[in-house]
Protein backbone atom coordinates (compact mmCIF):
# COMPACT_ATOMS: atom_id res chain seq x y z
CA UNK A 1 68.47 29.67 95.28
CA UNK A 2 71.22 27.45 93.90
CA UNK A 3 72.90 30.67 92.55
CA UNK A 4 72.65 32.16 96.05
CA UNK A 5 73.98 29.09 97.59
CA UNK A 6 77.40 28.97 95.23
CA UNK A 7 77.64 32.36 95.67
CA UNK A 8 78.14 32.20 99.20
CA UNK A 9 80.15 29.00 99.38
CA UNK A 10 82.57 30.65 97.00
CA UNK A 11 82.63 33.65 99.85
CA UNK A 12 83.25 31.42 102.93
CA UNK A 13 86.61 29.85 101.37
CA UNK A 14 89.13 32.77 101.79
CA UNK A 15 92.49 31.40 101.91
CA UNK A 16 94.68 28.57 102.00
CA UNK A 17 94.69 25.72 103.99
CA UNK A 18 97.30 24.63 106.24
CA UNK A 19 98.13 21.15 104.08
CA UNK A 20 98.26 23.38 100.93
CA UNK A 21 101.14 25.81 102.76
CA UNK A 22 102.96 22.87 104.39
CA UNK A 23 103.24 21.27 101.08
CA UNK A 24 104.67 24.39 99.54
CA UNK A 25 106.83 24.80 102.16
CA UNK A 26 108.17 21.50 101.97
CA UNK A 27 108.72 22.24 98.16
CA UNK A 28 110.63 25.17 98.73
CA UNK A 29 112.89 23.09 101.74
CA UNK A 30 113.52 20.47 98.85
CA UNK A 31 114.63 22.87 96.16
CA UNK A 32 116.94 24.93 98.69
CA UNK A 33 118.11 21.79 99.85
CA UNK A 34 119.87 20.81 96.31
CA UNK A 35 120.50 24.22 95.37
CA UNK A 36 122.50 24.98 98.69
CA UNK A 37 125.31 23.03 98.10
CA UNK A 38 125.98 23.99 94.64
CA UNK A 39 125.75 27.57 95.29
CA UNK A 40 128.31 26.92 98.26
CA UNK A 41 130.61 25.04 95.89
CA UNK A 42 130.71 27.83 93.42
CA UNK A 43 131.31 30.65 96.15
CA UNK A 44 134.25 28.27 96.80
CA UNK A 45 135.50 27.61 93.64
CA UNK A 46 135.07 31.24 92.58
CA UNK A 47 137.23 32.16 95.70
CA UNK A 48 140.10 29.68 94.57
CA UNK A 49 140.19 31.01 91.48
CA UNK A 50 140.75 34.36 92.45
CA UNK A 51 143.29 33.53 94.45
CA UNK A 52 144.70 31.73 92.10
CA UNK A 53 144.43 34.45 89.53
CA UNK A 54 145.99 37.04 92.21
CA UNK A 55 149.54 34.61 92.91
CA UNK A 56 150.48 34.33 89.17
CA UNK A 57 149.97 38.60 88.88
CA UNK A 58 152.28 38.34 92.40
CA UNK A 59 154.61 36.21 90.43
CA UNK A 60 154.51 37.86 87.16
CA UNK A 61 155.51 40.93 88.87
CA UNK A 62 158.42 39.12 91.05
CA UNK A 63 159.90 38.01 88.04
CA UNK A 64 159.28 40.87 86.09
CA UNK A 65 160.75 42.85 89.17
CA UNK A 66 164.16 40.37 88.91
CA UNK A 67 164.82 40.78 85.14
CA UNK A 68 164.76 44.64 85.83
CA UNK A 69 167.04 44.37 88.41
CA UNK A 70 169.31 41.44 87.49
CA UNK A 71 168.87 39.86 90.97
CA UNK A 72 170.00 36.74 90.82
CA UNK A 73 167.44 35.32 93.13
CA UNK A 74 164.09 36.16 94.57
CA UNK A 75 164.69 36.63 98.19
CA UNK A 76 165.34 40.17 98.00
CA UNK A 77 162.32 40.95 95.99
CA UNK A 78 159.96 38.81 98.27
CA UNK A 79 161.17 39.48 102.01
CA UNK A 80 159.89 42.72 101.52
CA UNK A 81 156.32 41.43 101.32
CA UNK A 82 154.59 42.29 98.17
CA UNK A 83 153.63 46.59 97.59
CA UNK A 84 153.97 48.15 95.01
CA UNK A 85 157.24 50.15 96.25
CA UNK A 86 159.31 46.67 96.04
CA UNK A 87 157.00 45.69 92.98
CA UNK A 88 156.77 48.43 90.46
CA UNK A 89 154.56 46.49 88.05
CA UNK A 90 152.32 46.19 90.39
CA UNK A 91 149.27 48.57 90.05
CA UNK A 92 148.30 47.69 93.54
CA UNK A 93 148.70 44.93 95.95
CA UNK A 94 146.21 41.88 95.22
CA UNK A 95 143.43 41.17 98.31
C-alpha cells in the first residue's frame, strides 16, 4: 500500500513548475545581462583594430609607392583613391 502510494505520487509530478522556470529564466536574464556588454565591447574593439591594421598596410603601400617613384609628396599617390593600379604593393584594396 505505501509502495503503491509513492509509486503514484512519483507519477502525478511530471514537469516543472512555473517558480522553478521563472527562476531559471531570471538566471539566464542575469548572465546575458553582464555578458552583453562585454561581447559588444569586443565586437568593437575587434573592429578598431582592423581598421587600424588596414590604414598602416594603406600607408605602407603609399610610402612604399613614393620611394618607387621619387614623388616628392603624397598627393599624387592618394587623390587617386587607394587600388591596386595606383598602389602596386597592394595585393588588394583593404575593406
Amino acid at each position: 500500500m505505501l509502495r503503491a502510494r509513492s509509486l503514484s505520487a512519483l507519477r502525478n509530478r511530471k514537469g516543472f513548475t512555473l517558480i522553478e522556470l521563472l527562476v531559471v529564466v531570471l538566471i539566464l536574464a542575469i548572465l546575458m545581462a553582464v555578458a552583453m556588454p562585454l561581447y559588444l565591447s569586443a565586437v568593437a574593439d575587434s573592429q578598431r583594430k582592423t581598421c587600424r591594421a588596414n590604414m598602416q598596410t594603406i600607408a605602407n603601400a603609399v610610402q612604399a609607392a613614393r620611394v618607387k617613384t621619387g614623388a616628392s609628396n603624397y598627393t599624387a599617390l592618394v587623390t587617386g583613391g587607394v587600388t591596386t593600379v595606383n598602389l602596386p604593393d597592394l595585393s588588394a584594396a583593404p575593406a
